[in-house]
N, C-alpha and C. Protein backbone atom coordinates (compact mmCIF):
# COMPACT_ATOMS: atom_id res chain seq x y z
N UNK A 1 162.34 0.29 70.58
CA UNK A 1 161.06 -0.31 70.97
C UNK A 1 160.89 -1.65 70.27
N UNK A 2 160.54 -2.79 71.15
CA UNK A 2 160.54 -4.03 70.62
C UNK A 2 159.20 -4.21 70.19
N UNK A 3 158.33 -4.59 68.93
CA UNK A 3 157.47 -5.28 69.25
C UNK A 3 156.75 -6.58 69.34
N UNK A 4 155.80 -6.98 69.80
CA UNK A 4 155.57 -8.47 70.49
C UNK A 4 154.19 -8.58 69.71
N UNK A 5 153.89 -9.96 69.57
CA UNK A 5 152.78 -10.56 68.93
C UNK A 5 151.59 -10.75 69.78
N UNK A 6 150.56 -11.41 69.75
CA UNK A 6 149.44 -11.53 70.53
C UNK A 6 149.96 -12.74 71.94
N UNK A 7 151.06 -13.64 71.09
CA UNK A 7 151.26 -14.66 71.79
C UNK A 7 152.51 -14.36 72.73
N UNK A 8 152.49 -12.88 72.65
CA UNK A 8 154.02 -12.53 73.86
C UNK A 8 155.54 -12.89 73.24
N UNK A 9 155.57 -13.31 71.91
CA UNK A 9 156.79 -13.61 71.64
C UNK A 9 157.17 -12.55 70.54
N UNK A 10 158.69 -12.34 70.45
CA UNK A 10 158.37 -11.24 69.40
C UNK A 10 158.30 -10.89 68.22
N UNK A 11 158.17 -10.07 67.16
CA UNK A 11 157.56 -10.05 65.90
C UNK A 11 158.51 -9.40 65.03
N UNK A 12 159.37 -10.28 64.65
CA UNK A 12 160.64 -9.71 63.48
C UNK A 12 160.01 -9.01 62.18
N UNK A 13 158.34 -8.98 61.95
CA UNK A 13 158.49 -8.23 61.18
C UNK A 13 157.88 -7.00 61.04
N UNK A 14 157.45 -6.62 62.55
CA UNK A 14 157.09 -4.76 62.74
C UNK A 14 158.56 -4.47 63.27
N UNK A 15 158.85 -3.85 62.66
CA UNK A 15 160.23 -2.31 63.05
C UNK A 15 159.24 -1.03 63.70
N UNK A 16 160.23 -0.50 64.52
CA UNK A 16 160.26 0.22 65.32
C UNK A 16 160.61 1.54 64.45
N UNK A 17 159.95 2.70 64.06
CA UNK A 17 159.89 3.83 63.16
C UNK A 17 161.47 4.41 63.23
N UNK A 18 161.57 4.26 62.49
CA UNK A 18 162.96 5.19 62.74
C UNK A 18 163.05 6.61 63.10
N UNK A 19 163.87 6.92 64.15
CA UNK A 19 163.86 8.04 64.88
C UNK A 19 163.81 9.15 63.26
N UNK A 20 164.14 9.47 62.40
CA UNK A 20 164.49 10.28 61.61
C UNK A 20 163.59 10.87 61.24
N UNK A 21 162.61 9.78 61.27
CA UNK A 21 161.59 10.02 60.30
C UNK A 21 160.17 10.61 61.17
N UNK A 22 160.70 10.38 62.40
CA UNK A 22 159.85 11.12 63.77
C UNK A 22 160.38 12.46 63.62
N UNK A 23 161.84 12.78 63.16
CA UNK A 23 161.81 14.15 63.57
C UNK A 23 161.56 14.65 62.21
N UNK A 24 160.98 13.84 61.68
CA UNK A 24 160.83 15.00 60.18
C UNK A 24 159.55 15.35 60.46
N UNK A 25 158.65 14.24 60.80
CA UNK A 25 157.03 14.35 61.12
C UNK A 25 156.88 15.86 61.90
N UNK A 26 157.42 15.85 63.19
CA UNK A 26 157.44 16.66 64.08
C UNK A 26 157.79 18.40 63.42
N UNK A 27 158.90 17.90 62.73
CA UNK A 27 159.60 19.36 62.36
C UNK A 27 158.50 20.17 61.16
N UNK A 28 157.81 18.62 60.48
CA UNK A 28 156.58 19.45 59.69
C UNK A 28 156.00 20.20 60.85
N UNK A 29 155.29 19.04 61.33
CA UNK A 29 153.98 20.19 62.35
C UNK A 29 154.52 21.61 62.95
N UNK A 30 155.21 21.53 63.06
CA UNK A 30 156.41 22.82 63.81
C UNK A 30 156.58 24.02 62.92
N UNK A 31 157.14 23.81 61.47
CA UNK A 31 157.61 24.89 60.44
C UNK A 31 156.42 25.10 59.04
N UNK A 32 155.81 24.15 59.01
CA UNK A 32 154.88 24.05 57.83
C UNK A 32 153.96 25.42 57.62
N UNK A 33 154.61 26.45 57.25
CA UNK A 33 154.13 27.86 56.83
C UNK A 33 153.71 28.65 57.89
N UNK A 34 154.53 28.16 58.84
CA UNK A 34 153.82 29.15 60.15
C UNK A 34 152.81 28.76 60.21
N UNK A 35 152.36 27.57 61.09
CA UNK A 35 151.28 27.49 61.54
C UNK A 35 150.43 28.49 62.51
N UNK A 36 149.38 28.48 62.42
CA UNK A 36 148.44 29.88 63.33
C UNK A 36 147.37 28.95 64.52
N UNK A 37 147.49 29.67 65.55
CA UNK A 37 146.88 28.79 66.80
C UNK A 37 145.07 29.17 66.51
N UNK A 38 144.60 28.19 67.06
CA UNK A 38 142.90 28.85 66.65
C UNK A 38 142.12 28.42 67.73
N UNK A 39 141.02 28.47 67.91
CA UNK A 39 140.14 28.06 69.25
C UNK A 39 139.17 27.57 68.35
N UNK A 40 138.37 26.74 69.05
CA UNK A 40 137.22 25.83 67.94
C UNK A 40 136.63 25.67 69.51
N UNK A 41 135.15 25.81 69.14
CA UNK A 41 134.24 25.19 70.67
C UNK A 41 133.70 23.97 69.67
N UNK A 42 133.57 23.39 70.24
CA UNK A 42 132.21 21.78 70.07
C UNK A 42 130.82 21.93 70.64
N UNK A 43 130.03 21.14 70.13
CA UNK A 43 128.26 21.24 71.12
C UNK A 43 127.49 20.07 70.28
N UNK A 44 127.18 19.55 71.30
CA UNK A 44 126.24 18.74 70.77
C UNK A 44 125.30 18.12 71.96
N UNK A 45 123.78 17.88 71.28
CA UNK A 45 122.38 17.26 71.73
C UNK A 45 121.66 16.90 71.43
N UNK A 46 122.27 16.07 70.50
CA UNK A 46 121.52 15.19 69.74
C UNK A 46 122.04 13.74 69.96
N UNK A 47 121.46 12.99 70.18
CA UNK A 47 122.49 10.97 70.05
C UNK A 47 123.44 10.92 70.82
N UNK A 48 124.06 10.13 70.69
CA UNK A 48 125.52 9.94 71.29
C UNK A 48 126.80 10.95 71.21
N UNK A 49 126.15 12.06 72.26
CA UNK A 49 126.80 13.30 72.42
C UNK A 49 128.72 13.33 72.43
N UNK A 50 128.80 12.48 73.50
CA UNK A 50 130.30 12.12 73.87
C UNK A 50 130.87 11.56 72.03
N UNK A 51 129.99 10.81 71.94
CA UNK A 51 130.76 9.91 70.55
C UNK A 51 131.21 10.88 69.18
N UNK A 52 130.01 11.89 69.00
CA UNK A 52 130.18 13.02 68.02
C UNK A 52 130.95 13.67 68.38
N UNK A 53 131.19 14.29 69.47
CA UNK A 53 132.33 14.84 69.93
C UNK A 53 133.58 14.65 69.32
N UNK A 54 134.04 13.25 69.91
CA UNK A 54 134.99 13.16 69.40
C UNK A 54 135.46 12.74 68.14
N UNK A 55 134.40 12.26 67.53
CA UNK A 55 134.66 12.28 65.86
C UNK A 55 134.68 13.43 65.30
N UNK A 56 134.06 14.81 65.89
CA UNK A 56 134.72 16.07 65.31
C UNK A 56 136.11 16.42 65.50
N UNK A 57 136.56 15.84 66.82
CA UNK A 57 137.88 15.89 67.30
C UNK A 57 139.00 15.49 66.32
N UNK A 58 138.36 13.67 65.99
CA UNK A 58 139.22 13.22 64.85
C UNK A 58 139.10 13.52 63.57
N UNK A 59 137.92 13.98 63.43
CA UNK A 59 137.68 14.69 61.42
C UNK A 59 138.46 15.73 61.63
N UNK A 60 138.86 16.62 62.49
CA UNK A 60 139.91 18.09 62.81
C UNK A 60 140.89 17.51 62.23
N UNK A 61 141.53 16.88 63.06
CA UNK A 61 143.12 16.16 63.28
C UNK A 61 143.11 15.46 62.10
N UNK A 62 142.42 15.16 61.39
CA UNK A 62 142.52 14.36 59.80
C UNK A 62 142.46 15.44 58.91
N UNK A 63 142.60 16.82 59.23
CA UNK A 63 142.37 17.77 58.06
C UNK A 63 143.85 17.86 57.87
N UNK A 64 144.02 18.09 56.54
CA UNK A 64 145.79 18.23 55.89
C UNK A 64 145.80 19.64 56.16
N UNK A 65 147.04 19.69 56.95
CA UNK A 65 147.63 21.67 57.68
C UNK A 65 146.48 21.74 58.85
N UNK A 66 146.43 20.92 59.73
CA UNK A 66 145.90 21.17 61.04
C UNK A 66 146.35 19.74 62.03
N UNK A 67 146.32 20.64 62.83
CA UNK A 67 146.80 19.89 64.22
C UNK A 67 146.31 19.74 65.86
N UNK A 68 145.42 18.76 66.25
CA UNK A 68 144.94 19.13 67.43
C UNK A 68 145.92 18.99 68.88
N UNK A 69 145.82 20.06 69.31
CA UNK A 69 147.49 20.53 70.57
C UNK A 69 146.73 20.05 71.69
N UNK A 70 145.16 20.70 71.94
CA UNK A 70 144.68 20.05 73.28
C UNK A 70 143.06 20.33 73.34
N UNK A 71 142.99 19.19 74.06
CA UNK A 71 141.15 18.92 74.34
C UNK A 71 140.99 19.32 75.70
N UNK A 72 139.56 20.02 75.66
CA UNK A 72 139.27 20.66 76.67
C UNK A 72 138.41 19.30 77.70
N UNK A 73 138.30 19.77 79.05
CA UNK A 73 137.74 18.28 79.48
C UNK A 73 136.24 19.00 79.10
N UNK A 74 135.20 17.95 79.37
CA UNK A 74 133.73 17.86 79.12
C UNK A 74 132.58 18.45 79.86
N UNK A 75 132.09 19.50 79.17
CA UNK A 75 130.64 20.35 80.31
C UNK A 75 129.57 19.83 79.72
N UNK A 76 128.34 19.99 80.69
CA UNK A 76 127.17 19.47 80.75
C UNK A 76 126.31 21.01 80.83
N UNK A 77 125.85 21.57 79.50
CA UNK A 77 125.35 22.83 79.52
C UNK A 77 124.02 23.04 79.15
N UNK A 78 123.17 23.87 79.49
CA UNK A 78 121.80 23.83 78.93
C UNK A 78 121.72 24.77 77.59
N UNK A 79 120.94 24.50 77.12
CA UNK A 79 121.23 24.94 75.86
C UNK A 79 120.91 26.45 76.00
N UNK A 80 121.22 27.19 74.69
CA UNK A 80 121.29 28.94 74.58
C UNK A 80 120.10 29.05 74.02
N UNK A 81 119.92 30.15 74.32
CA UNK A 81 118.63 31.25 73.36
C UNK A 81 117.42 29.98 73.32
N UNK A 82 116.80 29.40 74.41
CA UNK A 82 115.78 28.36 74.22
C UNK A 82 115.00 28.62 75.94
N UNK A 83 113.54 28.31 75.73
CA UNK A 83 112.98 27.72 77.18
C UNK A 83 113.53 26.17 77.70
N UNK A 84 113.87 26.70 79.12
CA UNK A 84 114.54 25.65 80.03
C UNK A 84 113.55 23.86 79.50
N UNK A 85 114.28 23.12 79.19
CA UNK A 85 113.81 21.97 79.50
C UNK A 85 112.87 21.31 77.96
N UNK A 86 113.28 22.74 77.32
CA UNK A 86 112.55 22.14 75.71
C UNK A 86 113.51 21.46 74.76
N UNK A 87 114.88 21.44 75.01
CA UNK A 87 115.91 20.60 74.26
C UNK A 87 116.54 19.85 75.11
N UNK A 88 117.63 18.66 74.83
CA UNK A 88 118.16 17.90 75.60
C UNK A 88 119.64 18.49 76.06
N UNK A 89 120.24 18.55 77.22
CA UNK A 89 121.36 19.29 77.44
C UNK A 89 122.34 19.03 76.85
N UNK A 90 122.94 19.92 76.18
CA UNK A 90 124.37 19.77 75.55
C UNK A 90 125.59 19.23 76.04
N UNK A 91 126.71 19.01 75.43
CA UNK A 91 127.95 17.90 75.75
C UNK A 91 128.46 19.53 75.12
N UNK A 92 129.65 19.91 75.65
CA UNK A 92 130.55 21.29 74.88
C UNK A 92 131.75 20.99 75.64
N UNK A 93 132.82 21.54 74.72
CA UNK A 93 134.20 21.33 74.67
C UNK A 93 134.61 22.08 73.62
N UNK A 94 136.22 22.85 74.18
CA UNK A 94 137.16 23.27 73.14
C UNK A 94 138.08 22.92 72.88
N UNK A 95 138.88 22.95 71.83
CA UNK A 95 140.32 22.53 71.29
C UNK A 95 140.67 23.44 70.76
N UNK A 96 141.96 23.42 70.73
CA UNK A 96 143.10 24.20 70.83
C UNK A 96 143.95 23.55 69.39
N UNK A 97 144.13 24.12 68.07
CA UNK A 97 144.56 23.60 67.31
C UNK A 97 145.40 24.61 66.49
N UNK A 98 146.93 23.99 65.67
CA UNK A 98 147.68 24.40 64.94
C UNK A 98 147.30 24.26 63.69
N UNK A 99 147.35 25.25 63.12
CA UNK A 99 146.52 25.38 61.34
C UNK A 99 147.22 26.00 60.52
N UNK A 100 147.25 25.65 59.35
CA UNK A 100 148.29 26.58 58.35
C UNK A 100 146.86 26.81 57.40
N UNK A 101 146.17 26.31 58.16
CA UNK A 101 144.65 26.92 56.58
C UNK A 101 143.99 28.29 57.07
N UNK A 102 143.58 28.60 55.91
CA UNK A 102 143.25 30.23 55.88
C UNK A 102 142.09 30.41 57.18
N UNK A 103 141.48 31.25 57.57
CA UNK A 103 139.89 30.90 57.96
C UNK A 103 138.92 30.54 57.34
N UNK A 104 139.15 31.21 56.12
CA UNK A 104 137.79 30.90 55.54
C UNK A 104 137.94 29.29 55.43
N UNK A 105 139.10 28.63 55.08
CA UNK A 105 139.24 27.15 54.64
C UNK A 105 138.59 26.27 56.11
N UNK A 106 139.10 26.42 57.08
CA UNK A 106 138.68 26.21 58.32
C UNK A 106 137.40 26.11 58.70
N UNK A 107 136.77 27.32 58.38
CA UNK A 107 135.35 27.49 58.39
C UNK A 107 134.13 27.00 57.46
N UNK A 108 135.10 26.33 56.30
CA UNK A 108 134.51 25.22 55.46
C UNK A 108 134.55 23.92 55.86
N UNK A 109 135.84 23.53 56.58
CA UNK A 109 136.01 22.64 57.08
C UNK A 109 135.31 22.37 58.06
N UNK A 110 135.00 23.36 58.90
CA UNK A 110 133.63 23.09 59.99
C UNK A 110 132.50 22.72 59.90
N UNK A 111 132.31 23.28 58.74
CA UNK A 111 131.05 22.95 58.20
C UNK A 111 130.90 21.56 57.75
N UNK A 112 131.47 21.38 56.89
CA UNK A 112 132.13 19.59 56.18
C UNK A 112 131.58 19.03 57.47
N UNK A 113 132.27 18.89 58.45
CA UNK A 113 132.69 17.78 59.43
C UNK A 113 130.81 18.05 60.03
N UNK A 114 130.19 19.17 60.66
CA UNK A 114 129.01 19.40 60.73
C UNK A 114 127.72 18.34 59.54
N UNK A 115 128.10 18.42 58.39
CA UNK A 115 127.37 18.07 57.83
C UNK A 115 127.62 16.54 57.47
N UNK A 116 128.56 15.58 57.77
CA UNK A 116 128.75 14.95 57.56
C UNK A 116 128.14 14.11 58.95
N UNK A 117 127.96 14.95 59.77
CA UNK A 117 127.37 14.50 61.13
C UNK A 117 125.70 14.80 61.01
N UNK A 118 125.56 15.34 60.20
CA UNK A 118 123.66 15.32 59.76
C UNK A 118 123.40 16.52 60.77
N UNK A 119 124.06 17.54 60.26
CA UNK A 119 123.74 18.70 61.47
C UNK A 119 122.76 19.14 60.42
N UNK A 120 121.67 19.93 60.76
CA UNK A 120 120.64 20.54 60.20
C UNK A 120 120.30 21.92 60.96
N UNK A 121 119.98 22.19 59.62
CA UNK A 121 120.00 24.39 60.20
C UNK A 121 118.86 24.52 59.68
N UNK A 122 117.28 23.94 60.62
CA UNK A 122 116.52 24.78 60.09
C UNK A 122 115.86 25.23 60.98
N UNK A 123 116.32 25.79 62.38
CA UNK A 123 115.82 27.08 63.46
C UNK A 123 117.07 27.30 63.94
N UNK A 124 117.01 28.74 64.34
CA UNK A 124 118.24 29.24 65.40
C UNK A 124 117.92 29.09 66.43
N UNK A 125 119.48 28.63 67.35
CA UNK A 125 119.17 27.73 68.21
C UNK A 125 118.78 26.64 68.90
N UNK A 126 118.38 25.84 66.79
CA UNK A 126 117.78 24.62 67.26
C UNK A 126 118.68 23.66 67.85
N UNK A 127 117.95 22.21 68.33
CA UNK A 127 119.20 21.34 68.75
C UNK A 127 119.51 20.52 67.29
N UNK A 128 121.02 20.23 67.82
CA UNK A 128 121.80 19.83 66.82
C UNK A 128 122.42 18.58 67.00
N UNK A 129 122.92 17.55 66.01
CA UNK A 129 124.52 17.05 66.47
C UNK A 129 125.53 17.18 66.37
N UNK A 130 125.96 18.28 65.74
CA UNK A 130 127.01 18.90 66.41
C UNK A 130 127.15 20.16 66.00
N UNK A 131 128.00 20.98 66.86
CA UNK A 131 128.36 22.62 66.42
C UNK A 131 129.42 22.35 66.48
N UNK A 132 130.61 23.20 65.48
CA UNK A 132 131.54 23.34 65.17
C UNK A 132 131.94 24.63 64.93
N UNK A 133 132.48 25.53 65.80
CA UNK A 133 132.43 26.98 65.91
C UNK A 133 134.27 27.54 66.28
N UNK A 134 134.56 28.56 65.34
CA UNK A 134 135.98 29.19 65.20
C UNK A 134 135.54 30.15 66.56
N UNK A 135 136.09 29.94 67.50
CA UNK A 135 136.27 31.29 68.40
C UNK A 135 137.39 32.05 68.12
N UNK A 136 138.09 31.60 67.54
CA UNK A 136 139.54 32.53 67.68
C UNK A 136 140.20 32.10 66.23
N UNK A 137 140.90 32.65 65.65
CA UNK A 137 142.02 32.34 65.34
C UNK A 137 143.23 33.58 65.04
N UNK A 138 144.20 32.82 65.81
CA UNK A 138 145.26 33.86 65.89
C UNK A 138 144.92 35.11 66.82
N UNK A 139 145.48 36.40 66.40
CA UNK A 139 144.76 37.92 66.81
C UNK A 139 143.68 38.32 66.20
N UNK A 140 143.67 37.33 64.89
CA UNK A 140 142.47 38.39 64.05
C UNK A 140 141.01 39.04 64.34
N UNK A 141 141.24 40.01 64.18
CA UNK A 141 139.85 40.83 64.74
C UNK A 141 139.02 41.12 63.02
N UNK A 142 138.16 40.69 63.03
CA UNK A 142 137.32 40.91 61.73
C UNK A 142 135.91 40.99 61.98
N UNK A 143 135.30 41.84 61.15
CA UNK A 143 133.75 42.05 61.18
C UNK A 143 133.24 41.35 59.80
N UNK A 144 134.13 40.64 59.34
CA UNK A 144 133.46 39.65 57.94
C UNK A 144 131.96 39.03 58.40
N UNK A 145 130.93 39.00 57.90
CA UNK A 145 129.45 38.53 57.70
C UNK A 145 129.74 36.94 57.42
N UNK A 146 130.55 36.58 57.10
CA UNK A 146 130.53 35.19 56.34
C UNK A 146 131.18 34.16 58.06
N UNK A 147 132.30 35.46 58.69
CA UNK A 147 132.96 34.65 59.57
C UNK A 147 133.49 35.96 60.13
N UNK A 148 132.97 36.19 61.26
CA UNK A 148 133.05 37.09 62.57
C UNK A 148 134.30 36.89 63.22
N UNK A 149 135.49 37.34 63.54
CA UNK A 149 136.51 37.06 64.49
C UNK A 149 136.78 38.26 65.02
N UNK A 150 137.00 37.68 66.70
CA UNK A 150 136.38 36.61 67.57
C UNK A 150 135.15 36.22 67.35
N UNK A 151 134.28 35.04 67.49
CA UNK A 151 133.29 34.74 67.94
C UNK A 151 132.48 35.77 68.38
N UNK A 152 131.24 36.23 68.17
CA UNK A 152 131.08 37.28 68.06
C UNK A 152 130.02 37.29 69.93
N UNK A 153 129.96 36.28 70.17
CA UNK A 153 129.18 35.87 71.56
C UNK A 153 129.84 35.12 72.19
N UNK A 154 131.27 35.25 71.77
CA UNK A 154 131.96 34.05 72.57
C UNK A 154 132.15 34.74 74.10
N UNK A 155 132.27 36.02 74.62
CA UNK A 155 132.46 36.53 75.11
C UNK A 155 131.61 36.43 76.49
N UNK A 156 130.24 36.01 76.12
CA UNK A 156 129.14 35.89 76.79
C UNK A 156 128.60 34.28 77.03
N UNK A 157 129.15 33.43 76.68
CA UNK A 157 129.11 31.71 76.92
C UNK A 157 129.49 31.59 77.70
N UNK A 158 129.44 31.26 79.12
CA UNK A 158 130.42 30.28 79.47
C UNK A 158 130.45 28.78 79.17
N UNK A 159 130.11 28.40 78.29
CA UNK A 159 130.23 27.30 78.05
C UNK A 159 131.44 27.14 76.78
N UNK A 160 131.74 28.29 76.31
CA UNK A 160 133.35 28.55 75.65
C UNK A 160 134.31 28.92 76.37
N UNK A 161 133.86 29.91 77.58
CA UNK A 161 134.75 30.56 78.09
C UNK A 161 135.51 29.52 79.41
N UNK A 162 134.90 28.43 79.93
CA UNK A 162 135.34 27.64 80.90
C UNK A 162 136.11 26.68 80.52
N UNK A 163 135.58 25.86 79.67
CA UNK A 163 136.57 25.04 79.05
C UNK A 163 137.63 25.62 78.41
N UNK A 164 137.62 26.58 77.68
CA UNK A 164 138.81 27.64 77.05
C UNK A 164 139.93 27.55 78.23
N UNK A 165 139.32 28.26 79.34
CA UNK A 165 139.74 28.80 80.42
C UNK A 165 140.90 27.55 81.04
N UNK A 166 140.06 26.43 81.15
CA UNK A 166 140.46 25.14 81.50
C UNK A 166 142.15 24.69 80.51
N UNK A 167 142.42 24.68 79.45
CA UNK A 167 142.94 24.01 78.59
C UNK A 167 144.07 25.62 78.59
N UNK A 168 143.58 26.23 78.68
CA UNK A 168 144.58 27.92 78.63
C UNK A 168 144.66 28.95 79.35
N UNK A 169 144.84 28.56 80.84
CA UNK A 169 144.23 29.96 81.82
C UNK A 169 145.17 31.28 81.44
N UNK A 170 145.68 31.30 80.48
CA UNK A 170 146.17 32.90 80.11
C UNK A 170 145.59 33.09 78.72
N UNK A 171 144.62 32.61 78.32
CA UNK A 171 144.22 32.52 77.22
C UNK A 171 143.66 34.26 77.23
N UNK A 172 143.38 35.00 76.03
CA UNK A 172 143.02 35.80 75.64
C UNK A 172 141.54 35.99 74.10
N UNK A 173 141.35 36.79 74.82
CA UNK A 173 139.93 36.91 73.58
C UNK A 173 140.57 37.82 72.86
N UNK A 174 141.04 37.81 71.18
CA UNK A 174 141.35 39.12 70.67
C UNK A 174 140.13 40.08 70.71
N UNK A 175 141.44 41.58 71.19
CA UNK A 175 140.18 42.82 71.02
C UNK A 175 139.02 42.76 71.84
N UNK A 176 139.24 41.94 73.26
CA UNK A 176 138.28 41.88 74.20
C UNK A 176 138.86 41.75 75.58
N UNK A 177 139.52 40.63 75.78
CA UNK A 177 140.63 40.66 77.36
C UNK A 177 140.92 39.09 77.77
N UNK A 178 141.17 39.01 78.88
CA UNK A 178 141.54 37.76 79.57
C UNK A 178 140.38 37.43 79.38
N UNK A 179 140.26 35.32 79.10
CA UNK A 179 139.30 34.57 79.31
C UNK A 179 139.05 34.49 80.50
N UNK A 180 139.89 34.86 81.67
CA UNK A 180 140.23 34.18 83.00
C UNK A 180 138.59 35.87 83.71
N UNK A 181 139.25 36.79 82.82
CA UNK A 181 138.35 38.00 83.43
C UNK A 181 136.73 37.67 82.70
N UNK A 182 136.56 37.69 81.54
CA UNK A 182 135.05 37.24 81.03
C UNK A 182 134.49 36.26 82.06
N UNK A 183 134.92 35.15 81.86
CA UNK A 183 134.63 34.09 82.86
C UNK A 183 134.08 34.24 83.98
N UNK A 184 134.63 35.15 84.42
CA UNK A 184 134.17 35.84 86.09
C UNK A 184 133.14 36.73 85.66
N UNK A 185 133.01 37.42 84.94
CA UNK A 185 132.32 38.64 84.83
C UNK A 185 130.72 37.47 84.62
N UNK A 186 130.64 36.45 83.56
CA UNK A 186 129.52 35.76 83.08
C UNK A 186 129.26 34.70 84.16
N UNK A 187 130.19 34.60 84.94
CA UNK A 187 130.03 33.09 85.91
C UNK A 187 129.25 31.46 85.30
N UNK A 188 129.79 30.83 86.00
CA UNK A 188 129.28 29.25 85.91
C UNK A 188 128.24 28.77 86.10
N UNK A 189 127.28 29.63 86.13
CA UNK A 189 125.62 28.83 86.63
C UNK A 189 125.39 28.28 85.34
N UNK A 190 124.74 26.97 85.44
CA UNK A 190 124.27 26.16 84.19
C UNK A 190 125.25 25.06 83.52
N UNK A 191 126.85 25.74 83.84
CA UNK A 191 127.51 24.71 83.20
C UNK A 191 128.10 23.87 83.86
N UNK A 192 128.00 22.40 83.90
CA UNK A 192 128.41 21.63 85.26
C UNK A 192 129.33 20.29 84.19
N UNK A 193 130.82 20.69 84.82
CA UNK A 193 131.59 19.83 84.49
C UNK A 193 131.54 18.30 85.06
N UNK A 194 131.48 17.35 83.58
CA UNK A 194 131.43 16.03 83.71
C UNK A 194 132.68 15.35 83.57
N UNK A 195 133.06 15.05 85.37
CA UNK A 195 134.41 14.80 85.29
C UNK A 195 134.24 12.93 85.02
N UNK A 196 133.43 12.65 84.43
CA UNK A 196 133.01 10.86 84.08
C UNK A 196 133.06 10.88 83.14
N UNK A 197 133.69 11.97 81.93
CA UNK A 197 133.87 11.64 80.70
C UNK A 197 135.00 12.61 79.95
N UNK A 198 135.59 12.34 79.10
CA UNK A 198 136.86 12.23 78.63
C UNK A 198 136.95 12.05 76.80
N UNK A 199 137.14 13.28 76.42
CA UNK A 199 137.97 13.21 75.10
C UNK A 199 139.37 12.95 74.76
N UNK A 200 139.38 12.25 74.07
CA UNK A 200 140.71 11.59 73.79
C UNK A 200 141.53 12.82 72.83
N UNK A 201 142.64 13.22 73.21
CA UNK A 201 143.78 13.73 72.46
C UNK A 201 144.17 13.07 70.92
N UNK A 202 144.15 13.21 69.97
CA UNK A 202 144.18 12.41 69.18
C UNK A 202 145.74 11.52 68.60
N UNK A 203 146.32 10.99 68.27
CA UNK A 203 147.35 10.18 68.91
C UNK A 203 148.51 10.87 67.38
């Protein structure tokens, strides 16, 4: 790969990465302690919905022992557990990420990236700028109080279960069934995919 300057001519002094050092990068993400696959939903309705989004996307992908594999495209959902039309509609999306961190580390890390976004917890259900939520990771089935796996309502969203669905149609809920079967069982009323907007994969 050659590269070129602003003025089209070319630039003897960016080099082109050396292949070697691509496959070392790679072979980390690949072997680095057995990485474990996890599900993460997004939500947000507060500000510049799309924009928080994806800065949770990139605070993920900047965590050391995690890796974002794939972004779900973008729903337009009304919010949960609220009267119609008293909050502003949510932006939701999932990713699909490689992790060598524990859950609980993960689930700190959610939080981090939450609070660094001025998320505030003082009603359930209130609106937010952003949610940052473990649906999955791995098989693990746990009744931990601190951190529920699966998602303990993921089952009943479709606003997890479509985009999930979207990014993994053989995806599975541990200790529950096909996403592809929930999905159907809860149907799509309320959640209306915004095919005019687009999370970026992180590079």
């Amino acid at each position: 790969m050659t590269a070129f300057s602003t003025d089209g001519q070319s630039d003897p002094t960016v080099q082109p990465v050396p292949a070697a050092v691509v496959e070392q990068v790679d072979a980390a993400d690949v072997t680095l302690s057995n990485p474990e696959l996890a599900v993460i939903s997004l939500g947000s309705n507060l500000g510049n919905r799309l924009e928080t989004l994806q800065g949770a996307v990139d605070a993920l992908e900047d965590t050391p022992g995690l890796r974002v594999k794939a972004v779900s495209p973008v729903y337009e959902t009304e919010p949960w557990g609220v009267d119609p039309g008293s909050q502003p509609s949510y932006f939701n999306a999932v990713i699909v990420v490689k992790t060598t961190l524990p859950p609980s580390s993960l689930l700190e890390r959610g939080q981090a990236i939450e609070d660094a976004f001025d998320r505030v917890r003082e009603e359930r259900w209130g609106p937010r700028t952003i949610d940052v939520d473990i649906v999955s990771y791995a098989d693990v089935v746990s009744d931990d109080p601190l951190l529920t796996l699966p998602h303990p309502r993921a089952r009943e969203r479709a606003f997890v279960l479509a985009p999930w669905h979207d990014v993994d149609g053989e995806a599975q809920l541990p200790g529950v069934g096909p996403v592809a079967g929930l999905l159907e069982g809860v149907g799509r009323e309320g959640v209306l995919p915004r095919l005019d907007l687009e999370l970026r994969l992180p590079e």
